[in-house]
Protein backbone atom coordinates (compact mmCIF):
# COMPACT_ATOMS: atom_id res chain seq x y z
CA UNK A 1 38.99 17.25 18.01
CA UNK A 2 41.37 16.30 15.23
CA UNK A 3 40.99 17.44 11.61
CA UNK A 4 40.89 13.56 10.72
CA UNK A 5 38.05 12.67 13.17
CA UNK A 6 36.23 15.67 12.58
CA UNK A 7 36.14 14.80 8.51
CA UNK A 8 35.01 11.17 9.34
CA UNK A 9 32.05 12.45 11.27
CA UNK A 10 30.94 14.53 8.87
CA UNK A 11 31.14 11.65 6.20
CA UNK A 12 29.26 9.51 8.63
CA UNK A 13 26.35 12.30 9.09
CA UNK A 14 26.18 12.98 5.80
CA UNK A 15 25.83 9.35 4.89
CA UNK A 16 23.54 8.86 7.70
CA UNK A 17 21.61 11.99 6.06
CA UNK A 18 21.38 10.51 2.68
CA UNK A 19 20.07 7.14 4.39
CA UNK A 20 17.12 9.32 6.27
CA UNK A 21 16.41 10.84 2.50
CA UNK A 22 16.16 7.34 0.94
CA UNK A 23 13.97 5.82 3.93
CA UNK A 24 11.57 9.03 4.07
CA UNK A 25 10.72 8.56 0.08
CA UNK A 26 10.57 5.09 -0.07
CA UNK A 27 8.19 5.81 3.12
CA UNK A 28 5.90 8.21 1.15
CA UNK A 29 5.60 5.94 -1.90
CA UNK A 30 3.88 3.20 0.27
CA UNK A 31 1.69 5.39 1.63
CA UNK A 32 0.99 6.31 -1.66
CA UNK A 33 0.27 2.62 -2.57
CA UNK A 34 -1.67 2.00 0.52
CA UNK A 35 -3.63 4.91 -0.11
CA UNK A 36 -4.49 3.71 -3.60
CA UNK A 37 -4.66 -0.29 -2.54
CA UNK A 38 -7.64 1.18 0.01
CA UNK A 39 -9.03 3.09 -2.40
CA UNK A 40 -9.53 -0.12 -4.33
CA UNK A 41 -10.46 -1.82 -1.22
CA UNK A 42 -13.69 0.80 -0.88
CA UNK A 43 -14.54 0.42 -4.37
CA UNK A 44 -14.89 -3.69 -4.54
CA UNK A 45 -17.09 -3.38 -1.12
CA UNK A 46 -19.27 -1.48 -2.45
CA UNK A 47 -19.98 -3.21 -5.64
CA UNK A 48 -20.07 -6.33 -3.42
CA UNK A 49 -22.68 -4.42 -1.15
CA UNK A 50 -24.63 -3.78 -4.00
CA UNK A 51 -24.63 -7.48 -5.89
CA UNK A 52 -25.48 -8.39 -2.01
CA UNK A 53 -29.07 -6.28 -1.91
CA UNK A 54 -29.56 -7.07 -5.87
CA UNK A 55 -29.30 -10.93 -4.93
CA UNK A 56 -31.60 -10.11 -1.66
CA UNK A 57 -34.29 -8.00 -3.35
CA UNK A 58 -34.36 -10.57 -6.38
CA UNK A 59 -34.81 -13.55 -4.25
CA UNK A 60 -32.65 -15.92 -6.35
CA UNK A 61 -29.51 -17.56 -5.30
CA UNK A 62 -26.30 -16.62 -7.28
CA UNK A 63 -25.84 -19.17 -10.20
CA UNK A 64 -23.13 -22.01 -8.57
CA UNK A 65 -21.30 -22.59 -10.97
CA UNK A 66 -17.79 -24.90 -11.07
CA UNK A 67 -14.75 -22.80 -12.05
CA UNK A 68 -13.18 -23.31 -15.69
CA UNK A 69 -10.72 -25.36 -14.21
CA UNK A 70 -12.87 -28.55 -13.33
């Protein structure tokens, strides 16, 4: 193997190496996010659980109400 090819593939595997690098922390960082959007997720279902039995064991409706922008 040349000297010149030789030097070209080990530019393209390091390149290829700092690509793998980039893709594997960008790759933990969502799962970071998804972690914490879930987390969030969990949360909001149970305080909607528990508005759901507060409306059911007080036997009134929810006030309807039209939104501010009506």
């Amino acid at each position: 193997m040349s000297d010149e090819r030789q030097t070209r593939l080990e530019e393209l595997l390091a390149h290829q190496q700092h690509l793998i690098d980039t893709l594997n922390t960008e790759a933990v960082e969502q799962r970071k996010e998804i972690d914490r959007l879930s987390g969030a997720v969990a949360r909001l279902e149970a305080k909607l659980k528990l508005l759901a039995q507060f409306v059911e064991r007080s036997g009134e409706d929810l006030p309807h109400e039209k939104p501010p922008h009506y």
